[in-house]
Protein backbone atom coordinates (compact mmCIF):
# COMPACT_ATOMS: atom_id res chain seq x y z
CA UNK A 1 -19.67 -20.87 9.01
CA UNK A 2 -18.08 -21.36 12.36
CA UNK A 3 -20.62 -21.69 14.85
CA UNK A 4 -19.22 -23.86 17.97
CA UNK A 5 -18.25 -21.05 20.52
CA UNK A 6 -15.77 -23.54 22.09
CA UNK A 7 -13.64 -23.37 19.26
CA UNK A 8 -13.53 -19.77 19.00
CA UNK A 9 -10.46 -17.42 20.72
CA UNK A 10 -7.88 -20.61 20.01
CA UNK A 11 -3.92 -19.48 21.19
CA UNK A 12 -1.98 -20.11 17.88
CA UNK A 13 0.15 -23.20 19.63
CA UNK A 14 -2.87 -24.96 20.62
CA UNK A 15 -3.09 -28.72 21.13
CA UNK A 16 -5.65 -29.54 18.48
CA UNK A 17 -6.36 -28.44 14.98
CA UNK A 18 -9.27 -26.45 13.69
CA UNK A 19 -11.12 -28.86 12.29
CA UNK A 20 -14.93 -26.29 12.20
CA UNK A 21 -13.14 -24.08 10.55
CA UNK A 22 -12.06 -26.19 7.81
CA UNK A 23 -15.43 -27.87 7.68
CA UNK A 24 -16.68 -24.63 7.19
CA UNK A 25 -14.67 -23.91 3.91
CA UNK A 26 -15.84 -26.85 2.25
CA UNK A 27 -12.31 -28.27 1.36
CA UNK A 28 -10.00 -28.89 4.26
CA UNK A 29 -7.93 -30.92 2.37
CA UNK A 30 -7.41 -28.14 -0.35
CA UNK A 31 -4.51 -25.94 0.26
CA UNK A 32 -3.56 -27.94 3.07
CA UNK A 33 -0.62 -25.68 5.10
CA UNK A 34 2.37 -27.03 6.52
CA UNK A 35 2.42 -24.38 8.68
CA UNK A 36 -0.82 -25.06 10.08
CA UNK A 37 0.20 -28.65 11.11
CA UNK A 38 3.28 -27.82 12.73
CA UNK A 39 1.10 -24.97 14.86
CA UNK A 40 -1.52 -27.81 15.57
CA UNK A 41 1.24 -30.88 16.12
CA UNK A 42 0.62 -32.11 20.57
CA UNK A 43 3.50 -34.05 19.70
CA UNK A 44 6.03 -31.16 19.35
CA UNK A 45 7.48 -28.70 22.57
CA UNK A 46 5.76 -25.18 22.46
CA UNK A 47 9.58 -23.71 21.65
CA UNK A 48 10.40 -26.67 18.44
CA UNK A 49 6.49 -25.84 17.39
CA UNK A 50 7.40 -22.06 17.86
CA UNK A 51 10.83 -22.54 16.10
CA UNK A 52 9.59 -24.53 13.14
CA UNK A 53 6.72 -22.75 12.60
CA UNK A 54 8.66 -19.20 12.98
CA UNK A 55 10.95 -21.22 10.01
CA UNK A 56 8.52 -22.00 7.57
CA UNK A 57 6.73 -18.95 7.89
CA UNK A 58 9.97 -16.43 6.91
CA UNK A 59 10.53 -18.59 3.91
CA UNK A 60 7.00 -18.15 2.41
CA UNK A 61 6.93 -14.38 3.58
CA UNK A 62 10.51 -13.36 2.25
CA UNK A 63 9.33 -15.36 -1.10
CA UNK A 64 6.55 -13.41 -1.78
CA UNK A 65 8.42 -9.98 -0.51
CA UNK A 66 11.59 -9.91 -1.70
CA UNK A 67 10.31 -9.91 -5.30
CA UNK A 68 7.42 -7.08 -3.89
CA UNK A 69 9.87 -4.89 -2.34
CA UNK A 70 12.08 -5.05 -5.41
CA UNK A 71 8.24 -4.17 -7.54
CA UNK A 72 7.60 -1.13 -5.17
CA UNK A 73 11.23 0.17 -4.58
CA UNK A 74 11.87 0.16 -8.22
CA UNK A 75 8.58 1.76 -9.05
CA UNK A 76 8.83 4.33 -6.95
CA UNK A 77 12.03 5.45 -7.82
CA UNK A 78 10.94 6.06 -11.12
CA UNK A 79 9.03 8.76 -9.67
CA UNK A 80 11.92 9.70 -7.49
CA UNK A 81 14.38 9.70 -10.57
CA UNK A 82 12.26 12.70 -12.19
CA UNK A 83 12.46 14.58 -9.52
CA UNK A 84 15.74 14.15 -8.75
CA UNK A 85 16.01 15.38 -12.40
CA UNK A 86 14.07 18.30 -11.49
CA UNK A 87 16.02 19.40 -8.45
CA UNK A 88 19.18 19.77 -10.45
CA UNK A 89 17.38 21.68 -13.06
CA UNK A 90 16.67 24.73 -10.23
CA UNK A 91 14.89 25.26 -6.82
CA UNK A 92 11.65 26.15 -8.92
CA UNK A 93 11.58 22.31 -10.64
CA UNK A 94 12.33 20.72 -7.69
CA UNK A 95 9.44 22.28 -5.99
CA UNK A 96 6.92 21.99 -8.98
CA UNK A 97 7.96 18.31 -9.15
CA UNK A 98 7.21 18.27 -5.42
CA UNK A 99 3.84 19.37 -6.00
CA UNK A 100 2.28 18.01 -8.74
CA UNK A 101 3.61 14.34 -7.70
CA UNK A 102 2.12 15.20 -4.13
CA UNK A 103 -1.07 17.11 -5.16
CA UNK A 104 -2.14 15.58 -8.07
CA UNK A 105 0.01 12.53 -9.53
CA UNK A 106 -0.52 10.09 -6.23
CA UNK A 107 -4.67 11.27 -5.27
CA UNK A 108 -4.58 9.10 -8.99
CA UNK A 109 -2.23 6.85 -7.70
CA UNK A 110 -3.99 6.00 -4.16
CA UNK A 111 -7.72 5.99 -5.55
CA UNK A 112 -6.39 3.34 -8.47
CA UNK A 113 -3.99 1.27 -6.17
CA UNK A 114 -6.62 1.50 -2.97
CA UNK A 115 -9.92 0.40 -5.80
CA UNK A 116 -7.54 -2.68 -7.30
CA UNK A 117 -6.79 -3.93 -3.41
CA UNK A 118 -10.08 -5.42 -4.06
CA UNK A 119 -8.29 -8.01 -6.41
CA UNK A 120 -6.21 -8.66 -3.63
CA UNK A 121 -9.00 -9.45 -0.93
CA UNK A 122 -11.04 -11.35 -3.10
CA UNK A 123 -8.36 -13.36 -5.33
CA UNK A 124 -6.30 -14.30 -2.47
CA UNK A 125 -9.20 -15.83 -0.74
CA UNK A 126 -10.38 -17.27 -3.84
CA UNK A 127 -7.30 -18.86 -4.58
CA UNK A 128 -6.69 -20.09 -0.64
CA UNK A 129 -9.68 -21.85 -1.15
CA UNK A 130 -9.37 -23.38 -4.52
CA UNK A 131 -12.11 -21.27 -6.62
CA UNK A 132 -9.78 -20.57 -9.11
CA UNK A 133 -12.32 -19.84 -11.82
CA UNK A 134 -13.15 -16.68 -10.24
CA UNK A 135 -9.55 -14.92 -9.94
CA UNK A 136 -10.27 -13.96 -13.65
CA UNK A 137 -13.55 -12.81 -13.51
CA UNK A 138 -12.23 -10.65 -9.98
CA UNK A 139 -9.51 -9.33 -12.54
CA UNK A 140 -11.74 -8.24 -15.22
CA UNK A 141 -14.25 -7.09 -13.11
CA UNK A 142 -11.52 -4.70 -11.54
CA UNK A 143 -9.91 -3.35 -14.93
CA UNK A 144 -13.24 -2.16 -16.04
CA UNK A 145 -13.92 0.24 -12.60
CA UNK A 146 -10.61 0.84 -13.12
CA UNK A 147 -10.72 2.31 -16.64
CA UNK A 148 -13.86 4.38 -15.49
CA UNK A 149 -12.31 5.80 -12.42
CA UNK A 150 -9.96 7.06 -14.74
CA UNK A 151 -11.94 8.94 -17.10
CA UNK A 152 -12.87 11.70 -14.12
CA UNK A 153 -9.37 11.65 -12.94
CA UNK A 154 -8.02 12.73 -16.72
CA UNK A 155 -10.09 15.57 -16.02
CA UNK A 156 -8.35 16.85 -12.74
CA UNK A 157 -5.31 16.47 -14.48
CA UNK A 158 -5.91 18.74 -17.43
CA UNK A 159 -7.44 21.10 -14.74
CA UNK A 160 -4.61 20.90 -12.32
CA UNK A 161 -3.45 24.55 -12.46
CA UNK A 162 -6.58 26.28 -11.27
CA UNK A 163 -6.86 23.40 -8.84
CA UNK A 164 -3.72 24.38 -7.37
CA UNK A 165 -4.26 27.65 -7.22
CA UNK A 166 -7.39 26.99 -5.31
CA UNK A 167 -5.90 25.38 -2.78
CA UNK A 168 -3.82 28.57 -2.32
CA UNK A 169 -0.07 27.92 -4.07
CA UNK A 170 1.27 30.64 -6.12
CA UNK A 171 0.48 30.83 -9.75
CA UNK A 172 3.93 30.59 -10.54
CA UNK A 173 4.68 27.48 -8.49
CA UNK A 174 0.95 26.06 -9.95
CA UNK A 175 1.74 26.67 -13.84
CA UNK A 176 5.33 24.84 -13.57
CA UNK A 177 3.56 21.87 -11.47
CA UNK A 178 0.53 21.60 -14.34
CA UNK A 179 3.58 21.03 -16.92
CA UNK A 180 4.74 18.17 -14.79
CA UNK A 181 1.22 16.87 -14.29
CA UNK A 182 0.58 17.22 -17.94
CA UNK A 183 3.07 14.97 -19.09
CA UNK A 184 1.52 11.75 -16.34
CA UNK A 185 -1.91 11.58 -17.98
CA UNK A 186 -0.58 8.10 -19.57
CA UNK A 187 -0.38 6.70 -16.50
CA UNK A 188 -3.69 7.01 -15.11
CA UNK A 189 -5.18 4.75 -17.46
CA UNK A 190 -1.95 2.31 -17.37
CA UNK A 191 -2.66 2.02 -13.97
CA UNK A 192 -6.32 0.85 -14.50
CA UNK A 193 -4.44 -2.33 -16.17
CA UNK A 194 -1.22 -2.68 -13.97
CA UNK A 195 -2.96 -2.69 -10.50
CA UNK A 196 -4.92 -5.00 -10.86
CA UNK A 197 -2.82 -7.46 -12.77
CA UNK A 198 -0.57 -6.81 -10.38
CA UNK A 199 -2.79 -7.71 -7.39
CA UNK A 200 -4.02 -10.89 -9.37
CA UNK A 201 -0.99 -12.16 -10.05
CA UNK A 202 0.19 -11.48 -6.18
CA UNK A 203 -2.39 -13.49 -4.78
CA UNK A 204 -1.40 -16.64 -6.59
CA UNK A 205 2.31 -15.99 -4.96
CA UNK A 206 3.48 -15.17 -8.69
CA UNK A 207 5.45 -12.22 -7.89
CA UNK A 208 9.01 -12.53 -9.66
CA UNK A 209 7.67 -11.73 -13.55
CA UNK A 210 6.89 -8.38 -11.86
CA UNK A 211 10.12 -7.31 -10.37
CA UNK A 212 11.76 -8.39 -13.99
CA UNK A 213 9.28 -6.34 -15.62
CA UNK A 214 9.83 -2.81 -13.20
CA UNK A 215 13.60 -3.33 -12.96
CA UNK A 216 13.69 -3.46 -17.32
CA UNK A 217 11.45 -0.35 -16.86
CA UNK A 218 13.74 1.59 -14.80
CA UNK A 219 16.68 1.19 -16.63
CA UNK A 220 14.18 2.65 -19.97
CA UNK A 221 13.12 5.38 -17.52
CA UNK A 222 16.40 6.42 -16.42
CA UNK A 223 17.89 6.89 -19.98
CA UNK A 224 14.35 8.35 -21.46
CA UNK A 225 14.73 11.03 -18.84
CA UNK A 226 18.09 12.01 -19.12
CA UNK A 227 17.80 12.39 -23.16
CA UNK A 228 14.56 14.30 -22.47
CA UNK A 229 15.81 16.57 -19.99
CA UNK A 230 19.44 17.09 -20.59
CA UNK A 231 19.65 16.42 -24.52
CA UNK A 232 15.70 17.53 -25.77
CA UNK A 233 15.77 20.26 -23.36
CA UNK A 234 11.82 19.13 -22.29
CA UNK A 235 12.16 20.65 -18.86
CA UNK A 236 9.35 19.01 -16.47
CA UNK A 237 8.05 16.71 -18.93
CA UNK A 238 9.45 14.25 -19.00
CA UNK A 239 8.10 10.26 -20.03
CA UNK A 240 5.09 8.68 -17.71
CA UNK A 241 5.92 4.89 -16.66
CA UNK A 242 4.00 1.81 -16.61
CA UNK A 243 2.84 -0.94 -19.14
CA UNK A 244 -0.04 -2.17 -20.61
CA UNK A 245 -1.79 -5.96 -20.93
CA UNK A 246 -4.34 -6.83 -22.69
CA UNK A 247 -7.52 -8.89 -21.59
CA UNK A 248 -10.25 -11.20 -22.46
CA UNK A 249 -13.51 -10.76 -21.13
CA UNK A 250 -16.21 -12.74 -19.50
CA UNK A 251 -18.63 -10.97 -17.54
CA UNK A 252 -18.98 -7.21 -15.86
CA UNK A 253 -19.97 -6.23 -12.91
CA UNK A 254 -21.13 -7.12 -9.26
CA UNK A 255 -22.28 -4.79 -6.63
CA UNK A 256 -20.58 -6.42 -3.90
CA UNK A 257 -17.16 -6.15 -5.62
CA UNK A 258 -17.97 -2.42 -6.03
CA UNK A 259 -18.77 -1.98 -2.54
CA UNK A 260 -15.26 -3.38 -1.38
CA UNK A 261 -13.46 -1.96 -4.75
CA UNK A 262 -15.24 1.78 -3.21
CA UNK A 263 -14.05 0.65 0.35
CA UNK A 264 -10.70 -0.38 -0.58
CA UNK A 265 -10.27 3.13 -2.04
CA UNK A 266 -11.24 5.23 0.61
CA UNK A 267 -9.01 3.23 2.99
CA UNK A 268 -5.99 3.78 0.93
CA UNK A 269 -6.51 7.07 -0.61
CA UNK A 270 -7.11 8.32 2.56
CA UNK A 271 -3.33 6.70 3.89
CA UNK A 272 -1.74 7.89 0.46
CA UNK A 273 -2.57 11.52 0.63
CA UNK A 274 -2.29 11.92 4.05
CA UNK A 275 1.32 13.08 4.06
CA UNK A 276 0.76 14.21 0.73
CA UNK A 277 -1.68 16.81 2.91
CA UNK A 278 1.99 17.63 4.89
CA UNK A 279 3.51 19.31 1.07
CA UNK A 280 0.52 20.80 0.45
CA UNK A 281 0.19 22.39 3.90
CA UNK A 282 4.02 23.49 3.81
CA UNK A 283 3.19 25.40 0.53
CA UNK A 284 1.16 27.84 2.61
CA UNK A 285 4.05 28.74 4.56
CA UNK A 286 6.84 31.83 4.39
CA UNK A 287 8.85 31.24 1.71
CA UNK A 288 7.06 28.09 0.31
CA UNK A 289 10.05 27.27 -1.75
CA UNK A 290 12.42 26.14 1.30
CA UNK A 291 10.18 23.95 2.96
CA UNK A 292 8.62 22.17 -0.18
CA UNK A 293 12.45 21.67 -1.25
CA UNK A 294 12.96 20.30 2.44
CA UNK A 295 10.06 18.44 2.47
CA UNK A 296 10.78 17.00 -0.76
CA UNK A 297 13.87 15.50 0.03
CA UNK A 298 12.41 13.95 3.38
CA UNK A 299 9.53 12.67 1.89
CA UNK A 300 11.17 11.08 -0.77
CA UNK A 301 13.34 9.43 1.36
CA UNK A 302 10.22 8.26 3.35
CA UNK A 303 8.39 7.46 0.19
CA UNK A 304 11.33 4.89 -1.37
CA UNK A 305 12.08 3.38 2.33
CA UNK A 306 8.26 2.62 2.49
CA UNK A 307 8.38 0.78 -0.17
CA UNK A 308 10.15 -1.73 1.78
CA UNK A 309 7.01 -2.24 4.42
CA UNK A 310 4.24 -1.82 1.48
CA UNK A 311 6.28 -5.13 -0.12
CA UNK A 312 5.61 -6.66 3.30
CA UNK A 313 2.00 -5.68 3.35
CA UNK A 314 1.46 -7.18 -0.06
CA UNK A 315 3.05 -10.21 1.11
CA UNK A 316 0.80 -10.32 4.35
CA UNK A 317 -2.09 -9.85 2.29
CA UNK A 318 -1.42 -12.74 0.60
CA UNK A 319 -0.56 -14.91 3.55
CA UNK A 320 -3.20 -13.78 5.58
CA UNK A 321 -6.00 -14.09 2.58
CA UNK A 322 -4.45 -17.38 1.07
CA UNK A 323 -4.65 -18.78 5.05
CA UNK A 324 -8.25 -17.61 5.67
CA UNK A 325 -9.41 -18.82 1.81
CA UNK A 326 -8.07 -22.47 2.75
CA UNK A 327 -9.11 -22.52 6.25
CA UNK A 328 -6.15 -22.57 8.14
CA UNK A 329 -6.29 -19.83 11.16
CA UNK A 330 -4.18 -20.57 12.95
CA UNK A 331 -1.50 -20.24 10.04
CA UNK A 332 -3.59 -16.46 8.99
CA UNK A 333 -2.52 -15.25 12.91
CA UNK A 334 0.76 -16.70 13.16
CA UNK A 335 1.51 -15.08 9.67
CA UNK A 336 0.35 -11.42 11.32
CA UNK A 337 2.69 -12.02 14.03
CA UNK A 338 5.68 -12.42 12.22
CA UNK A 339 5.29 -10.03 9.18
CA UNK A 340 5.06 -6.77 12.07
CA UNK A 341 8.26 -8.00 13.83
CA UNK A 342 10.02 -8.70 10.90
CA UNK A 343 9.04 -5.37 9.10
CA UNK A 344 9.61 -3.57 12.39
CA UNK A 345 12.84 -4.53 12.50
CA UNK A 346 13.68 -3.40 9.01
CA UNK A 347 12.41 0.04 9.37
CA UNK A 348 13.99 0.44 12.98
CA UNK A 349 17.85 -0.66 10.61
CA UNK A 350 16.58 2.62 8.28
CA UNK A 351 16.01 4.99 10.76
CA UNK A 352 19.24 4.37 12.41
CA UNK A 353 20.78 4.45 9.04
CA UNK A 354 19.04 7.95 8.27
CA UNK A 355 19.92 9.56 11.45
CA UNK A 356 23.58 8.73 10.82
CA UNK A 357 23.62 9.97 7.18
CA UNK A 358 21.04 13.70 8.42
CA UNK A 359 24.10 16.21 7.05
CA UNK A 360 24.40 14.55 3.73
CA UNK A 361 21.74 12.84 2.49
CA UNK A 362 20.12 16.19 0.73
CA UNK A 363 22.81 16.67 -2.19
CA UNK A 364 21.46 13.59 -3.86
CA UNK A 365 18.33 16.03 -4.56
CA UNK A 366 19.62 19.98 -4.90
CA UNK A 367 23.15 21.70 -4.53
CA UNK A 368 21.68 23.95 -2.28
CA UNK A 369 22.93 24.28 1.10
CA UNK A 370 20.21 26.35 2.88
CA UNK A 371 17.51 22.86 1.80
CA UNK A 372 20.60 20.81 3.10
CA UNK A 373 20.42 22.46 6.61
CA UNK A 374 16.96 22.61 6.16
CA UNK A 375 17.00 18.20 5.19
CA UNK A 376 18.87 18.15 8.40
CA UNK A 377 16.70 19.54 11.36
CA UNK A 378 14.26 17.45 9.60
CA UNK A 379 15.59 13.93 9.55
CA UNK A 380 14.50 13.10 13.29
CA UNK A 381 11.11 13.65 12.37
CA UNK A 382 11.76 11.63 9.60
CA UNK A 383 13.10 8.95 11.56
CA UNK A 384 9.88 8.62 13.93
CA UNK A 385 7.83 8.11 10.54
CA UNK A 386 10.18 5.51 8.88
CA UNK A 387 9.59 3.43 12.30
CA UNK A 388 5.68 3.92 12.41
CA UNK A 389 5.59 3.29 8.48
CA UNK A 390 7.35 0.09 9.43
CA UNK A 391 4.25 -1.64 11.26
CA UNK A 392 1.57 1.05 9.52
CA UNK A 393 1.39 -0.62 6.41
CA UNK A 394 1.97 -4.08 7.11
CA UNK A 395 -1.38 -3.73 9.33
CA UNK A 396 -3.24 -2.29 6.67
CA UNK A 397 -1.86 -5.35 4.21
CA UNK A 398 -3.63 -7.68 6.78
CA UNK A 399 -6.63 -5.62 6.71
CA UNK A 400 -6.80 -6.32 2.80
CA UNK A 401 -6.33 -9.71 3.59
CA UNK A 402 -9.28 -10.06 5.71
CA UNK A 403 -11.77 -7.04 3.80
CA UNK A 404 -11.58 -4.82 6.22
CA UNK A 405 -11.39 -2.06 4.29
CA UNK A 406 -14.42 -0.15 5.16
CA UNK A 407 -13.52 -0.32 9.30
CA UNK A 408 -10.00 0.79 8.18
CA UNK A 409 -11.29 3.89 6.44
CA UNK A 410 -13.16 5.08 9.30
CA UNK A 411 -9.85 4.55 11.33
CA UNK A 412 -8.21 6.52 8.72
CA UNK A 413 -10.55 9.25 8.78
CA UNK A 414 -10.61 9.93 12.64
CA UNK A 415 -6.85 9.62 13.27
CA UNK A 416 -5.76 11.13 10.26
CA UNK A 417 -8.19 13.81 9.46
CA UNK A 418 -9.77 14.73 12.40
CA UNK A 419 -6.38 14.42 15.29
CA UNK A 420 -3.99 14.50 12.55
CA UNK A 421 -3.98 17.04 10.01
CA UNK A 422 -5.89 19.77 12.80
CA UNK A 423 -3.14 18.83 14.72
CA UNK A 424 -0.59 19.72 12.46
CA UNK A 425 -2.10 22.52 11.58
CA UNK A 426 -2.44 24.44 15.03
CA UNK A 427 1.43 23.81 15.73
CA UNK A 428 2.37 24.78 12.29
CA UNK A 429 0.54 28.29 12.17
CA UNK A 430 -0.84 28.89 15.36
CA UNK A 431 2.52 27.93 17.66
CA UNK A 432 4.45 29.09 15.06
CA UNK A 433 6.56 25.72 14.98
CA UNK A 434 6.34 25.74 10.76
CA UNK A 435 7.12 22.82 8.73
CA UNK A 436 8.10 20.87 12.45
CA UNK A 437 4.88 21.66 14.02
CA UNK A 438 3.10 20.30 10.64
CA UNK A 439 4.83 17.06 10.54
CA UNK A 440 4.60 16.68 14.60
CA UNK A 441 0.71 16.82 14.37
CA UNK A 442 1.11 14.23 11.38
CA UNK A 443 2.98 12.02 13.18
CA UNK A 444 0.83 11.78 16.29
CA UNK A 445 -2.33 10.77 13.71
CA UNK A 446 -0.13 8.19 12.41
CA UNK A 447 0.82 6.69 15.60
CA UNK A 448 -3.35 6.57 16.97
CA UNK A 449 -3.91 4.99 14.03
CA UNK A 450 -1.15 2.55 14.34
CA UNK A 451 -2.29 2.08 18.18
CA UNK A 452 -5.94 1.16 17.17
CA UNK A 453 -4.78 -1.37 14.45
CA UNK A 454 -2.43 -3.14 16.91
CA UNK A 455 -5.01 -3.68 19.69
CA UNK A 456 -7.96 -4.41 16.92
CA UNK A 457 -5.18 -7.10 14.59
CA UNK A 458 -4.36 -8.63 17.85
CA UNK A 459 -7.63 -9.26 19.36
CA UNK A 460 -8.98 -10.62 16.16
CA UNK A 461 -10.52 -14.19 16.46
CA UNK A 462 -9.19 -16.12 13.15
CA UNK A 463 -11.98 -18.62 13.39
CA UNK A 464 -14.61 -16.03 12.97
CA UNK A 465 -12.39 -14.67 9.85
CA UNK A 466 -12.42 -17.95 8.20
CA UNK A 467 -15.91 -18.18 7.76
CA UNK A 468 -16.21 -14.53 7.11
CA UNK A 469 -13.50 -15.37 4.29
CA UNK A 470 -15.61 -18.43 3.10
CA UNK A 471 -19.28 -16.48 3.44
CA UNK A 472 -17.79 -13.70 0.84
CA UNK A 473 -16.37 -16.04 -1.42
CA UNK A 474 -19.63 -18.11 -1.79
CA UNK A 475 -21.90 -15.10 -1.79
CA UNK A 476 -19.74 -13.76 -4.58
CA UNK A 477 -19.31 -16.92 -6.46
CA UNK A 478 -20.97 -16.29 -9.91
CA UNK A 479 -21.32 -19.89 -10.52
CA UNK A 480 -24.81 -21.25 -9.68
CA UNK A 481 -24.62 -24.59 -8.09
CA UNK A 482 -27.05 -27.12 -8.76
CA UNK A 483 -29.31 -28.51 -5.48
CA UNK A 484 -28.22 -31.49 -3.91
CA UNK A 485 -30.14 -34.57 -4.72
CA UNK A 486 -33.42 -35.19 -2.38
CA UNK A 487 -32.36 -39.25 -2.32
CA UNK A 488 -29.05 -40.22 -2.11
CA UNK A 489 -28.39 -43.78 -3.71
């Protein structure tokens, strides 16, 4: 642990390493970084020591996110596919589709996704600092909460048409979402395997056999649906995605790996369903049909385009966590720094590119030209959340990095669901502003919570997160040491 004040609150081009901090781990000759030497090199110019550093850092972030993106992108548009299929098949589909993916399909999707971030937090540091025999017991230890969160989860599924109807949508509009629902159960408990291979295999910087993998699925997915819904005539069902491993293994469960698998999954769940909470909302509306068809288009849009900044935040939790496991803090902040400008950048490039395509960009979804006019007084809205969701996620990837999971989700809770959501609310029904005043109130959540991650990321002191990073791993090390000797020869 990092006790020397003095060396706490370093700038990131300072003149001398961090040598406590690497004490601290145990092994500061481990995973030594490059990047961390150039940051820490007196003999180098502030600009070369910026320049190089700025260098090495895109390569090893555009490695590991390249092959992400390409995981997310094509993974979600398996999801976007079917309801693409839908919306050609009438306004009804589309809007079923719409609902049961937002409803139902992704509250399985964020608790699974935000309870396997654990793997992330725990292998990356793990493997940063060399304790490579506990990535697979962090793996196995994940697949089995996994597999039991999905056993209640099968249950909201087969009960997703009352639940619908609960929450106030038509029983018309319920009963065609259930069919769609129906036909995902598979993939709740092929998630319970794929996250958290996924995550495992992330935090060793293995990222490629992944992208092979989903791009092989697509192409399966594409032709499965079109036989089932053009040639079988299956309507709304159409096949659930995702493959299955198998495992060996060792030993079960830990209570602190609960307690951050638990935290992880509030923090995400409660960032997945937020605009999820925006469809949901819009159902309630006049004429429900329009402005889930609307909406459906938009947040698709959003949805694929995101996937670009949630490859970035895997790839920052992997720097960041790597950095922190070997010691190397400097390298962990300098690693923030770049991921949010470079993701930043990339989202401003697809709102621009939105905006400019606002009067067409609908007719990939429906034929309908009243949800095209709708798509368009939409799109600026849209445009405002493609920009947040550019620096959004990529904060909350460094906040897996570092386990902060459990301060995120209060985060989440206040800007989303107490400013947000209310928010949204009062313009939609009280101001009469409809699906606009909904997303406005949305959007002004977002950016508090975006606000509050900037100033809290940026004010972080790395030192202290290294031997965080190394007090977690040894706490949770389920190998018992033996005591040192009393005599030394």
């Amino acid at each position: 642990m990092v006790n020397d004040q003095d060396q706490l609150r370093q700038p990131i081009l300072d003149s001398e390493p961090n040598s406590a901090a690497a004490e601290a781990s145990g092994h500061g000759d481990g995973l030594e970084s490059p990047l961390e030497k150039v940051l820490s090199d007196t003999q180098l110019s502030s600009f070369k020591r910026l320049r190089l550093a700025t260098w090495i850092e895109l390569k090893l972030l555009f490695r590991l996110a390249a092959p992400a993106v390409l995981v997310y992108v094509v993974n979600n548009l398996m999801s976007l596919s079917t309801r693409v299929f839908a919306g050609h098949l009438g306004n009804l589909e589309l809007a079923a589709a719409s609902l049961g993916n937002s409803g139902v399909q992704l509250f399985a999707y964020g608790l699974m996704l935000g309870m396997g971030s654990a793997v992330e937090t725990l292998c990356g540091q793990a493997y940063g600092a060399e304790k490579y025999d506990m990535l697979g017991i962090y793996l196995q230890r994940a697949t089995i909460v996994l597999t039991l969160t999905g056993l209640p989860l099968l249950l909201i599924f087969l009960l997703s048409k009352p639940i619908l109807i609960l929450f106030g949508e038509t029983p018309k509009l319920a009963a065609a979402a259930a069919v769609y629902v129906y036909g995902l159960i598979p993939q709740i408990f092929a998630y319970a395997i794929n996250f958290p291979i996924q995550k495992f295999l992330q935090a060793q910087r293995i990222v490629g056999p992944s992208a092979y993998i989903s791009a092989a699925t697509l192409g399966v997915h594409l032709v499965l649906s079109w036989v089932a819904v053009y040639k079988l005539g299956m309507g709304l069902i159409v096949g659930a995605r995702r493959l299955g491993l198998g495992l060996v293994w060792k030993r079960f469960l830990g209570c602190g790996f609960l307690k951050l698998s638990a935290a992880s999954a509030v923090m995400l769940c409660l960032e997945t369903w937020y605009f999820q909470v925006l469809v949901l909302i819009a159902g309630l509306l006049e004429n429900p049909e329009l402005a889930l068809n609307s909406l459906t288009v938009c947040t698709g849009i959003s949805a694929l385009l995101l996937m670009v900044s949630v490859g970035f935040n895997a790839a920052a939790s992997v720097r960041v966590s790597n950095e922190l496991g070997a010691g190397n803090p400097k390298s962990a902040a300098f690693s923030v720094l770049v991921v949010t400008i470079v993701s930043l950048l990339i989202a401003i490039v697809e709102a621009v590119v939105v905006l400019s395509l606002r009067h067409v960009i609908s007719y990939a979804f429906t034929d309908g030209e009243t949800v095209a006019n709708a798509v368009s007084h939409l799109t600026p809205y849209l445009a405002v959340t493609l920009i947040l969701n550019g620096i959004q996620p990529v904060l909350s990837g460094v906040a897996v990095g570092c386990g902060w999971q459990a301060f995120v989700a209060y985060v989440n809770v206040g800007c989303y669901y107490v400013v947000g959501i209310p928010l949204g609310c009062l313009l939609g029904f009280k101001f009469d502003f409809g699906v606009e005043g909904i997303w406005t109130g949305m959007i002004g959540g977002t950016l508090m919570q975006t606000i509050i991650l900037l100033w809290v990321t940026f004010r972080t002191d790395w030192n202290k997160e290294v031997g965080k990073a190394i007090n977690r791993l040894e706490k949770w090390d389920d190998k018992k040491r033996p005591p040192p000797p009393l005599l030394k020869s």
